[in-house]
N, C-alpha and C. Protein backbone atom coordinates (compact mmCIF):
# COMPACT_ATOMS: atom_id res chain seq x y z
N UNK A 1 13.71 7.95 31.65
CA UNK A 1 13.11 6.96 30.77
C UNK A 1 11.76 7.45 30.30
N UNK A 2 11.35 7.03 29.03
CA UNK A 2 10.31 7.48 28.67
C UNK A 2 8.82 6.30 28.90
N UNK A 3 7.87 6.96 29.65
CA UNK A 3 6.77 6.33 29.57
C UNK A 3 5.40 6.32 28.87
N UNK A 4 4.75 5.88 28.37
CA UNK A 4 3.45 5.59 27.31
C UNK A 4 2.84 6.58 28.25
N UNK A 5 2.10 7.36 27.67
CA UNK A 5 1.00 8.30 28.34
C UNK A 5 -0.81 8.12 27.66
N UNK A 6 -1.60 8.29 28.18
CA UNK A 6 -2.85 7.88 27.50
C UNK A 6 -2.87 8.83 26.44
N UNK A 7 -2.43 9.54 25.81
CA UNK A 7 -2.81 9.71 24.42
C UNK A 7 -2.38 9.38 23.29
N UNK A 8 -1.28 8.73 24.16
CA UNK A 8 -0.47 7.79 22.68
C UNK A 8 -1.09 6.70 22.48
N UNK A 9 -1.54 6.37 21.22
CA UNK A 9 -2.65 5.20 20.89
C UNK A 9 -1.25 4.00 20.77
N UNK A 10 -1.73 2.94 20.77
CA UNK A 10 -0.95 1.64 20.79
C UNK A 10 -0.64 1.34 18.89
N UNK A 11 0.77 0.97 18.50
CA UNK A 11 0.71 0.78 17.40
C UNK A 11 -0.36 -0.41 16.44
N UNK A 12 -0.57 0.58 15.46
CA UNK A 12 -1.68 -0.73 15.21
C UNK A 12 -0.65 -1.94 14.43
N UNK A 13 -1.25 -3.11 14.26
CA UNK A 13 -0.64 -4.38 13.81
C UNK A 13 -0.58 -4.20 12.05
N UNK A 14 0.92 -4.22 11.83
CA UNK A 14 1.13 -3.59 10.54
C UNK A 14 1.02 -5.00 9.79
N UNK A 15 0.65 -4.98 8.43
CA UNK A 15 0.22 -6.81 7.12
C UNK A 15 1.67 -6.69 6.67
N UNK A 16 1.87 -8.13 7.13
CA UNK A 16 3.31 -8.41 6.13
C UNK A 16 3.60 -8.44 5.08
N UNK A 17 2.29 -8.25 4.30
CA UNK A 17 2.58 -7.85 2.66
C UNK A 17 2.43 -6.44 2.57
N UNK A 18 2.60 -5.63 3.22
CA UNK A 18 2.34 -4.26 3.40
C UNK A 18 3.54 -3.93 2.04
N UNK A 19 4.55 -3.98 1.82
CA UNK A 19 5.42 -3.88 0.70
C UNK A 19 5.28 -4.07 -0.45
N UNK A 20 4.34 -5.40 -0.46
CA UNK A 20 4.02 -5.84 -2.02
C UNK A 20 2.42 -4.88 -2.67
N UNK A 21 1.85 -3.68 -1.60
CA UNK A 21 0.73 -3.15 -2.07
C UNK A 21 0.93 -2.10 -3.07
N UNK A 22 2.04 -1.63 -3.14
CA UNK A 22 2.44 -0.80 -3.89
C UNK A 22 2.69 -1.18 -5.24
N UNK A 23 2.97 -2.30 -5.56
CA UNK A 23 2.52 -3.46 -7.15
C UNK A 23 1.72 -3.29 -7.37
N UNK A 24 0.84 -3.74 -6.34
CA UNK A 24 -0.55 -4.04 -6.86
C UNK A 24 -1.20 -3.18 -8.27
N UNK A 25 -1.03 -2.43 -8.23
CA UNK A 25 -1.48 -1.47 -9.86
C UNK A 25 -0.75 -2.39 -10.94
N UNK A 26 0.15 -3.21 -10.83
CA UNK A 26 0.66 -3.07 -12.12
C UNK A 26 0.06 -4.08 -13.06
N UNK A 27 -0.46 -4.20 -14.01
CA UNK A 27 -1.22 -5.20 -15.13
C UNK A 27 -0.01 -6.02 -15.86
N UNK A 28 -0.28 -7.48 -15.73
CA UNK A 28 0.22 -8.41 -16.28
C UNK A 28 0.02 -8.26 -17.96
N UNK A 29 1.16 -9.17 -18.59
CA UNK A 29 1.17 -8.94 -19.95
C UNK A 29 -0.13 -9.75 -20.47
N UNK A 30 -0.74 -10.34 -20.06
CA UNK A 30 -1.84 -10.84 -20.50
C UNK A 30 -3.23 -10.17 -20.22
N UNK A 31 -2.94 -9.31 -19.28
CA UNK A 31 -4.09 -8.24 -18.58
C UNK A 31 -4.89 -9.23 -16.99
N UNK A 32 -5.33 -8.70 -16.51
CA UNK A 32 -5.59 -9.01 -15.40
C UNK A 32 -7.67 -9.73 -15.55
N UNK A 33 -8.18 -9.41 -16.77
CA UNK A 33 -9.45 -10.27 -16.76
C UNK A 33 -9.39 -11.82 -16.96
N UNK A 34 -10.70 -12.19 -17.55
CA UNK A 34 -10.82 -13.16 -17.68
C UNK A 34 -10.12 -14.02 -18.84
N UNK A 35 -9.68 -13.29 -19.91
CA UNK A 35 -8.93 -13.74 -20.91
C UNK A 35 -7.17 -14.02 -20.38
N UNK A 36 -6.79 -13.25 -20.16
CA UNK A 36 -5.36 -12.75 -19.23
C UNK A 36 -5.36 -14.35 -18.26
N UNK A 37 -6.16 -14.38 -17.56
CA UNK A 37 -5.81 -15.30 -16.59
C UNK A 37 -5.89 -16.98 -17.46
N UNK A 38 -7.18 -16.81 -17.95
CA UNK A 38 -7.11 -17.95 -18.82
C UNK A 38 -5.99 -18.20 -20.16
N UNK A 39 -6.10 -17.59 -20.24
CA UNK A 39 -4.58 -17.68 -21.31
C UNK A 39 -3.28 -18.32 -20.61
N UNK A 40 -3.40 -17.56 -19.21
CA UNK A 40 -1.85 -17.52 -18.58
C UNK A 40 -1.66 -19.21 -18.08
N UNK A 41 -3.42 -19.21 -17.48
CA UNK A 41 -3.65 -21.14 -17.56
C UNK A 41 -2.94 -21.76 -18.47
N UNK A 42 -3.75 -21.38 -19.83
CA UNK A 42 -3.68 -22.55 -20.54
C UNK A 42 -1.76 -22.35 -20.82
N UNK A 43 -1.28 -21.62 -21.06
CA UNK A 43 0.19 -21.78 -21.51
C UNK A 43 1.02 -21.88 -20.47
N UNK A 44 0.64 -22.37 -19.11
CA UNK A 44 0.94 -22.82 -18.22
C UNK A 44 0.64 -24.61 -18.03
N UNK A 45 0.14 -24.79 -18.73
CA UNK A 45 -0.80 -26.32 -18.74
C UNK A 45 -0.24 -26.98 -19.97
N UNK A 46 0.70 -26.28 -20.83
CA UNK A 46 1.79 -26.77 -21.93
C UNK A 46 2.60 -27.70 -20.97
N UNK A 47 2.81 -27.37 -20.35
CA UNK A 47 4.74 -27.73 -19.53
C UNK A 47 4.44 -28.78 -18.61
N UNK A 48 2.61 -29.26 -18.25
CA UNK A 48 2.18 -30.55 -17.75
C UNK A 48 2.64 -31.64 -18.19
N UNK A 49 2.70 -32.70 -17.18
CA UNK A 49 2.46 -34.13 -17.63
C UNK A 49 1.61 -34.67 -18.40
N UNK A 50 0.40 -33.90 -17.99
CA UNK A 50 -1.01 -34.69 -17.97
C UNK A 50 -1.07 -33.91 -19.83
N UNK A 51 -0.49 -32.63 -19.79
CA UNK A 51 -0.70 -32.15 -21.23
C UNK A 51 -0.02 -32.83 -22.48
N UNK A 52 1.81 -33.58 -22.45
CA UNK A 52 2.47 -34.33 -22.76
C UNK A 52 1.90 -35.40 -22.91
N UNK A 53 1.48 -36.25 -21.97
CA UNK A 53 0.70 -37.36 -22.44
C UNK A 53 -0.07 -37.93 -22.80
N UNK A 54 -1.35 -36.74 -22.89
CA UNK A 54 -2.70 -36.49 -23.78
C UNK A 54 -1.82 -35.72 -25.18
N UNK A 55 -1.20 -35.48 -25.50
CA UNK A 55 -0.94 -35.15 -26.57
C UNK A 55 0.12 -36.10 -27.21
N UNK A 56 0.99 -37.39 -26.82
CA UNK A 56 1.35 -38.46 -27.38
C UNK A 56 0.76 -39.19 -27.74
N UNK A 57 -0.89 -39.64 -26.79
CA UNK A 57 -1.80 -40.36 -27.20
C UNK A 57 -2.64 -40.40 -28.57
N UNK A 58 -2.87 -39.32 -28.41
CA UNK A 58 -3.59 -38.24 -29.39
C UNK A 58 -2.85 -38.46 -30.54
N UNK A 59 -1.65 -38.10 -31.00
CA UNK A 59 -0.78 -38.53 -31.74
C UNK A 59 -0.64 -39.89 -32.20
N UNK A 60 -0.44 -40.67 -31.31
CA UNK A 60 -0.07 -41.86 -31.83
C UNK A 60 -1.83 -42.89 -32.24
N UNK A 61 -3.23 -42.55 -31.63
CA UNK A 61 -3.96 -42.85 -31.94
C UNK A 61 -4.21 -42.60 -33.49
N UNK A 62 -3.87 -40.93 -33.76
CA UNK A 62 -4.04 -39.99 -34.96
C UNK A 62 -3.24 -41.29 -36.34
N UNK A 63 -2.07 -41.27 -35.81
CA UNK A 63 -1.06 -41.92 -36.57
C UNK A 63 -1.96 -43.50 -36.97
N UNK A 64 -1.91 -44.70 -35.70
CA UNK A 64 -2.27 -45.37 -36.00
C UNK A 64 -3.79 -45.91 -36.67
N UNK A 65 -4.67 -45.02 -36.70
CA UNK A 65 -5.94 -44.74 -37.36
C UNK A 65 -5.78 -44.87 -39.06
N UNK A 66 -4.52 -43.72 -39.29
CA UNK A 66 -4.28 -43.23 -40.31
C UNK A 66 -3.67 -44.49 -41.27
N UNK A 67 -2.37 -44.98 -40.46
CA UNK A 67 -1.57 -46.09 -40.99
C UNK A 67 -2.31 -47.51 -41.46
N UNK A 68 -3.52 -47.97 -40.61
CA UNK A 68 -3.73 -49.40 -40.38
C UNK A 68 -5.03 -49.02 -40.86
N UNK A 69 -5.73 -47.48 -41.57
CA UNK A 69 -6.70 -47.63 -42.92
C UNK A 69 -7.99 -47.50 -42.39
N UNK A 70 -8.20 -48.03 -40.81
CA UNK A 70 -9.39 -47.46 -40.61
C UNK A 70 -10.06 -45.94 -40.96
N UNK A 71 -9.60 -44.97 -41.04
CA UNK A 71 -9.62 -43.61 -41.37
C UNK A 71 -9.22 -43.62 -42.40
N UNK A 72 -8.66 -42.07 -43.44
CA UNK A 72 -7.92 -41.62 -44.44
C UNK A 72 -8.40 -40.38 -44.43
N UNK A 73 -8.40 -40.02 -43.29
CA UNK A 73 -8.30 -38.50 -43.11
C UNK A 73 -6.66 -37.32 -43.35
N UNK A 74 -5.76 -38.16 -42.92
CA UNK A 74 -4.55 -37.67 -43.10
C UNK A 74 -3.63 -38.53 -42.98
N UNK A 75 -3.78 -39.10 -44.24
CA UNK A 75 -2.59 -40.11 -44.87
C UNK A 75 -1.61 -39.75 -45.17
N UNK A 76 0.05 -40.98 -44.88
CA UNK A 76 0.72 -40.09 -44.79
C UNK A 76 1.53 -39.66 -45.75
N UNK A 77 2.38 -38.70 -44.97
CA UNK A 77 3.02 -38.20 -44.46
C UNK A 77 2.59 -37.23 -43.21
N UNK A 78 1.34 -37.23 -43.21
CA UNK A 78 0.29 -36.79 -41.97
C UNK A 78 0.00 -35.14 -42.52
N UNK A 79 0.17 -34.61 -43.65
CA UNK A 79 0.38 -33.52 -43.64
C UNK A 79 -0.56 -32.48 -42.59
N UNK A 80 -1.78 -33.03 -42.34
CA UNK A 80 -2.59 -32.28 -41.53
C UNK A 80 -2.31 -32.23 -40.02
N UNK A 81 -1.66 -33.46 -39.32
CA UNK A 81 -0.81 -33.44 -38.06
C UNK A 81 0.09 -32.57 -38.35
N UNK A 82 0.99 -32.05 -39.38
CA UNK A 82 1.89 -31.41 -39.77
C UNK A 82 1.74 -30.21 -38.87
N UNK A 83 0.28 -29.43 -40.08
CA UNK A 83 -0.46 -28.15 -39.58
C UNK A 83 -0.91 -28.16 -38.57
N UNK A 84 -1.58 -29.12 -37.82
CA UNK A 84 -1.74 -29.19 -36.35
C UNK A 84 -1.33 -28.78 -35.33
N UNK A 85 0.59 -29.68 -35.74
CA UNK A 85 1.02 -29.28 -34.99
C UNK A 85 1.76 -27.56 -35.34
N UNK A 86 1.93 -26.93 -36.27
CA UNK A 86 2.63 -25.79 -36.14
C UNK A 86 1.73 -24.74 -36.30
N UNK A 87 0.52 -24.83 -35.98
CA UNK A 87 -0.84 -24.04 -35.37
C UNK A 87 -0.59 -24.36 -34.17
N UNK A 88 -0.38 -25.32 -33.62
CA UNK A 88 -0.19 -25.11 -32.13
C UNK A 88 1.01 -24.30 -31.33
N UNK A 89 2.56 -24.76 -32.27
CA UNK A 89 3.48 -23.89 -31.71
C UNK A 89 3.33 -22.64 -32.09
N UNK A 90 2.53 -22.12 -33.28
CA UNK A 90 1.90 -20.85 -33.36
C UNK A 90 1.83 -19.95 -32.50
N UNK A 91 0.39 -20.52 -31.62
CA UNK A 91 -0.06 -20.08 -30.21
C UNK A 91 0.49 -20.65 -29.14
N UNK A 92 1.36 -21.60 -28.96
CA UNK A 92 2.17 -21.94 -27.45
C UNK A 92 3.29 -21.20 -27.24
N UNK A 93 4.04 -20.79 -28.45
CA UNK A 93 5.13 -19.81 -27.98
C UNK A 93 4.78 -18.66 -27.52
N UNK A 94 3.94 -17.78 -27.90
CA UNK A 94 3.91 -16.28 -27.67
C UNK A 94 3.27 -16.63 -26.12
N UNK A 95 1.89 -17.75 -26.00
CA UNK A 95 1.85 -17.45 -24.66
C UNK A 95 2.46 -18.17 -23.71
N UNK A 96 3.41 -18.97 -23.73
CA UNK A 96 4.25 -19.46 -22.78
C UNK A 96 5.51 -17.74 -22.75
N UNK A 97 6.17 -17.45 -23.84
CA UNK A 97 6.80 -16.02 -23.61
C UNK A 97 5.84 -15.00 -22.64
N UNK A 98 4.69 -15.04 -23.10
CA UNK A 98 3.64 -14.15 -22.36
C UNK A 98 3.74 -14.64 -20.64
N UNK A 99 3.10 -15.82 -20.82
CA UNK A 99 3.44 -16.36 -18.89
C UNK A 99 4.95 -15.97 -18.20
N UNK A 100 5.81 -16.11 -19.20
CA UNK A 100 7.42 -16.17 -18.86
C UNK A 100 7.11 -14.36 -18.65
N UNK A 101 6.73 -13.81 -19.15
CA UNK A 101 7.13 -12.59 -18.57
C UNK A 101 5.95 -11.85 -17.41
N UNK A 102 4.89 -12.19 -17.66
CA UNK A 102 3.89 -11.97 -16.35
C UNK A 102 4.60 -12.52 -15.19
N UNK A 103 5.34 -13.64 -15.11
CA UNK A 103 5.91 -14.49 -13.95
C UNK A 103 6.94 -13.41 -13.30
N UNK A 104 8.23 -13.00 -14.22
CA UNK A 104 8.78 -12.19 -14.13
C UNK A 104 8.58 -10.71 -13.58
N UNK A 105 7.86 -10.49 -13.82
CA UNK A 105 6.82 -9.15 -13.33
C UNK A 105 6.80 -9.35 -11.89
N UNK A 106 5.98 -10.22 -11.45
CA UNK A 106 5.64 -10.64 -10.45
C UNK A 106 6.90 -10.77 -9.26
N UNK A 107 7.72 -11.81 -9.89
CA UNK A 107 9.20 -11.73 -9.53
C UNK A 107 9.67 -10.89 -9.35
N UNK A 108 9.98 -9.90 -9.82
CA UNK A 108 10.45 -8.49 -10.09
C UNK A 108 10.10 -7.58 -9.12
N UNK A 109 8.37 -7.42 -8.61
CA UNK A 109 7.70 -6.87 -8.46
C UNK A 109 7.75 -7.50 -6.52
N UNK A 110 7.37 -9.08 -5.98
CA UNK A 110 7.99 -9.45 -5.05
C UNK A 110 9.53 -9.07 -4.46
N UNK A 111 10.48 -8.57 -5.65
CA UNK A 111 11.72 -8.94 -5.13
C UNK A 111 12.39 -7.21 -4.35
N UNK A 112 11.64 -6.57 -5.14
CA UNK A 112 11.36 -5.11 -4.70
C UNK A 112 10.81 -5.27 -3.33
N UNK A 113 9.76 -5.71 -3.01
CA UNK A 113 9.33 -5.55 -1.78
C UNK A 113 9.54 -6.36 -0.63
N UNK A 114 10.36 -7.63 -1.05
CA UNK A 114 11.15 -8.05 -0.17
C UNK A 114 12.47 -7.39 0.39
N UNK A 115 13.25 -6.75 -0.78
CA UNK A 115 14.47 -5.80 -0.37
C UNK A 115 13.79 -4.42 0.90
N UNK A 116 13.01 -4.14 0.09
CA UNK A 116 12.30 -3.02 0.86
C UNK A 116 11.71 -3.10 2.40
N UNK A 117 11.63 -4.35 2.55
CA UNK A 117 10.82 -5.22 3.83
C UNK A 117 12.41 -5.60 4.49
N UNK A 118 13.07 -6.12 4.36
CA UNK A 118 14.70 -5.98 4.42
C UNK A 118 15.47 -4.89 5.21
N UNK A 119 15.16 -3.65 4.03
CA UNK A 119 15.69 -2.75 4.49
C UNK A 119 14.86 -1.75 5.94
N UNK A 120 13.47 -2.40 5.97
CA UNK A 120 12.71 -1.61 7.04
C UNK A 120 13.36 -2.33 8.08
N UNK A 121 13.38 -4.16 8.33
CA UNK A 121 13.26 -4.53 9.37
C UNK A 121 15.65 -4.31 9.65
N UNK A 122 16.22 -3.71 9.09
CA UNK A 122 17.08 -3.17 9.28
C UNK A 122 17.35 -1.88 10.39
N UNK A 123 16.48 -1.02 9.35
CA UNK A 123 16.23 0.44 10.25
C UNK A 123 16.00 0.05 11.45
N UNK A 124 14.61 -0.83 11.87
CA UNK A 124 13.81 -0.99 12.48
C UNK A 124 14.95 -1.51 13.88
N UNK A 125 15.68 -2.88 13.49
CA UNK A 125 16.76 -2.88 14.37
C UNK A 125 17.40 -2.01 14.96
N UNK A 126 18.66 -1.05 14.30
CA UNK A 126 18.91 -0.17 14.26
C UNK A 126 18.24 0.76 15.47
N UNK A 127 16.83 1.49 15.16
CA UNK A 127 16.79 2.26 15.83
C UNK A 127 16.30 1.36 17.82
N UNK A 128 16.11 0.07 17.74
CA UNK A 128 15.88 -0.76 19.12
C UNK A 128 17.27 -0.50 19.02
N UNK A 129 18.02 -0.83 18.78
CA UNK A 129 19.74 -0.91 19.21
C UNK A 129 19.83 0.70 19.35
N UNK A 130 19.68 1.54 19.27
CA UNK A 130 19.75 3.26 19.56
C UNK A 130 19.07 3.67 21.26
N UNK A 131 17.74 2.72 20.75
CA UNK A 131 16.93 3.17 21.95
C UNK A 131 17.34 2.39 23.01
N UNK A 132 17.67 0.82 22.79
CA UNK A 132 18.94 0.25 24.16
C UNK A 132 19.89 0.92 24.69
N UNK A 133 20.59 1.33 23.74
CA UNK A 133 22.07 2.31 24.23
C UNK A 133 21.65 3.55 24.91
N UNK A 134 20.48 4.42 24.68
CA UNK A 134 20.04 5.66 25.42
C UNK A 134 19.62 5.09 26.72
N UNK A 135 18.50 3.70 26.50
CA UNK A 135 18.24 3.64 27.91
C UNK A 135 19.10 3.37 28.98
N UNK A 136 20.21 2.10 28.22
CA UNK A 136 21.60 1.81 29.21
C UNK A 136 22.03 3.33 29.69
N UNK A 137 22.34 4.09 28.81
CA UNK A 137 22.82 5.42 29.29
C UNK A 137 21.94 5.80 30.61
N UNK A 138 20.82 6.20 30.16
CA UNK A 138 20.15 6.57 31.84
C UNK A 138 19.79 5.44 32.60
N UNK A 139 19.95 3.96 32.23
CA UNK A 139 20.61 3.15 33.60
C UNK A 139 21.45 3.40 34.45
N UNK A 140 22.91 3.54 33.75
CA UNK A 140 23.89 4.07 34.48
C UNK A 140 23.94 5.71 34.80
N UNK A 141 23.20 6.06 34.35
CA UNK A 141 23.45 7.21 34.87
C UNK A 141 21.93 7.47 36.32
N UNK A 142 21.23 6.63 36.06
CA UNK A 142 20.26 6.27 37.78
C UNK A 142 21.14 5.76 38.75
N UNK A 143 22.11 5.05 38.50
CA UNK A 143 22.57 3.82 38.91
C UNK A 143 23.94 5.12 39.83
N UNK A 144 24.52 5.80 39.18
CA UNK A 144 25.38 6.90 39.12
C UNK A 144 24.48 8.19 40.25
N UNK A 145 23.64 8.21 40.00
CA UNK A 145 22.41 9.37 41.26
C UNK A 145 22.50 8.75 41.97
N UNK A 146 21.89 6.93 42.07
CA UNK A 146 21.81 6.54 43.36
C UNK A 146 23.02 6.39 43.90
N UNK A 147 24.01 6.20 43.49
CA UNK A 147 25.55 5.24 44.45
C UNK A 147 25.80 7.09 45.18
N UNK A 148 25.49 8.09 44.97
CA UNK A 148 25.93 9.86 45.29
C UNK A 148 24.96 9.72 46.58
N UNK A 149 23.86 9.22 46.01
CA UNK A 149 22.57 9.40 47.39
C UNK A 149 22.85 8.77 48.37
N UNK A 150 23.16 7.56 48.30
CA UNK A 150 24.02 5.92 49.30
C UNK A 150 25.01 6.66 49.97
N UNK A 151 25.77 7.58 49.75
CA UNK A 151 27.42 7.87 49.65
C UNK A 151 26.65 9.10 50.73
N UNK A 152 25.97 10.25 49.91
CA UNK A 152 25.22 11.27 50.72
C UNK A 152 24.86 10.85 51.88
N UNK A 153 23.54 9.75 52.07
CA UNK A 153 23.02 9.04 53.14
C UNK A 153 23.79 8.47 54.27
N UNK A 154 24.74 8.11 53.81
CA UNK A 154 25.90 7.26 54.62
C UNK A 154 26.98 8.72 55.54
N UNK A 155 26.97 9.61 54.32
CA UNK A 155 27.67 10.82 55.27
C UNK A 155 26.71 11.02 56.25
N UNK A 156 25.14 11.09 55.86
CA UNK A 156 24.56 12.39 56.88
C UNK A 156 24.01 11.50 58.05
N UNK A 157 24.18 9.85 57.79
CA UNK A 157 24.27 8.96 58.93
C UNK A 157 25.28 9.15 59.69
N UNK A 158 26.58 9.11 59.30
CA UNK A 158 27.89 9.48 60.49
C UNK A 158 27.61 10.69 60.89
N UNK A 159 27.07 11.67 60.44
CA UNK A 159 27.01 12.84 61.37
C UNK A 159 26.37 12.96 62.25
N UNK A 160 24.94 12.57 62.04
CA UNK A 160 24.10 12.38 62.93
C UNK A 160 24.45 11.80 64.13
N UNK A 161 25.05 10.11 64.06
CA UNK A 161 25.45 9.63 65.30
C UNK A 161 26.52 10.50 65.83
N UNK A 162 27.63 11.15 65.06
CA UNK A 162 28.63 11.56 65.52
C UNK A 162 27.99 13.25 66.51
N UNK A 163 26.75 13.82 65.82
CA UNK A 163 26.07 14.57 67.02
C UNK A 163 25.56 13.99 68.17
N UNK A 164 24.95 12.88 68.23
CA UNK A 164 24.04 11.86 68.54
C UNK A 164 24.87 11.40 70.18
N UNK A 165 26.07 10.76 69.72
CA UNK A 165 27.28 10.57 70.59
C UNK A 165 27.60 11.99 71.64
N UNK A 166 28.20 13.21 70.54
CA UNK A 166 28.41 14.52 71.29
C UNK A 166 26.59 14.93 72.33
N UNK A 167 25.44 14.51 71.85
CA UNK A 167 24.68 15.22 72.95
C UNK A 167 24.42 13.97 73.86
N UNK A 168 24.69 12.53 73.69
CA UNK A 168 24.58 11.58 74.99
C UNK A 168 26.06 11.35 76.06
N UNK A 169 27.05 12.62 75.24
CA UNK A 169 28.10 12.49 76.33
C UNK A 169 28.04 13.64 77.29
N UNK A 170 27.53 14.92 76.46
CA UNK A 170 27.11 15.80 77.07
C UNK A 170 25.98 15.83 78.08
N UNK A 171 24.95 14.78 77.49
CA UNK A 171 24.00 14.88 78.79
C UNK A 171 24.18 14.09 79.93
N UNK A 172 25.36 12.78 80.02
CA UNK A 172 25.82 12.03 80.62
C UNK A 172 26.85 13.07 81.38
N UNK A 173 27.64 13.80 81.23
CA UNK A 173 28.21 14.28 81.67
C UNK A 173 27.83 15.40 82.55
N UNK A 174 26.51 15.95 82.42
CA UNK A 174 25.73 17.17 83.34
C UNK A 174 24.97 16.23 84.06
C-alpha cells in the first residue's frame, strides 16, 4: 500500500468554477464596460412589469391629454406617439437581440464548463474505482501472506511440541 511521505505537499483545495475561468476572456456583444452593461440593463428592463405599466400609463395619460383638449401637442391620430413609438422599437430590438445573444454566450460558455466539470468528476471516479481495486488486490493478497504465515506458524508449532514431547520422553526415560 502506498503511504503519504513528507514531501508530498497535501492537495491544495481546487474553486468550483475552476472550468468556467477559461471564458473568462471572452467579450459580450455589448462589450464588457460601462456602456455594454448598461445597455444590456436597459434591454433587459423592456420585458419588466414595472416597464409595461409605466409605459401604458404614459400612453393612455398621452392619449387622454390629447383627446379631452387640455394639450394639442399630438392630436389625433397621435402621429407623434406614432414616432415615439417606432423610435423606440428602433432601439429595443437590436438591444434585446443584443442581450439575447450576450445571454447565449454566457450559456454556451457555462455549458462547456459544466460538461467539462462532468467529464473531470468522471475520470476522477474512475481512477478512486482503479485505486480501490489495486488496493483490494493487495488486501487479499496481505490477507493471502498472512493465512501461509498462520499455516507456517501452526507447522513449526507441531514440530516443536512434537520435539518437545521426543526430549521429555527421552529425559523421562534416562
Amino acid at each position: 500500500m502506498r503511504t503519504s511521505t513528507a514531501s508530498e505537499a497535501p492537495a491544495a483545495p481546487r474553486h468550483h468554477f475552476r472550468f468556467h475561468e477559461s471564458h473568462a476572456h471572452l467579450s459580450s456583444a455589448f462589450g464588457d464596460d460601462w456602456f455594454g452593461v448598461r445597455a444590456e440593463g436597459f434591454a433587459r428592463f423592456f420585458g419588466t412589469p414595472t416597464f409595461l405599466i409605466s409605459q401604458t400609463v404614459l400612453v393612455i395619460v398621452w392619449i387622454v391629454l390629447n383627446v379631452v383638449g387640455l394639450t394639442q401637442f399630438d392630436v389625433y391620430p397621435f402621429i407623434l406617439l406614432n414616432l415615439a413609438f417606432s423610435l423606440q422599437a428602433a432601439y429595443a430590438a437590436p438591444l434585446i437581440l443584443l442581450a439575447q445573444t450576450r445571454q447565449s454566450d454566457r450559456d454556451k460558455a457555462h455549458a462547456d464548463a459544466d460538461a467539462r466539470h462532468r467529464e473531470a468528476l468522471a475520470q476522477a471516479s474512475i481512477e478512486r474505482q482503479e485505486l480501490a481495486a489495486k488496493q483490494s488486490a493487495q488486501i487479499i493478497e496481505l490477507l493471502e501472506q498472512n493465512t501461509k504465515l498462520t499455516q507456517l506458524t501452526q507447522e513449526l508449532s507441531r514440530g516443536i511440541k512434537q520435539l518437545t514431547d521426543e526430549i521429555h520422553r527421552k529425559v523421562v526415560a534416562a
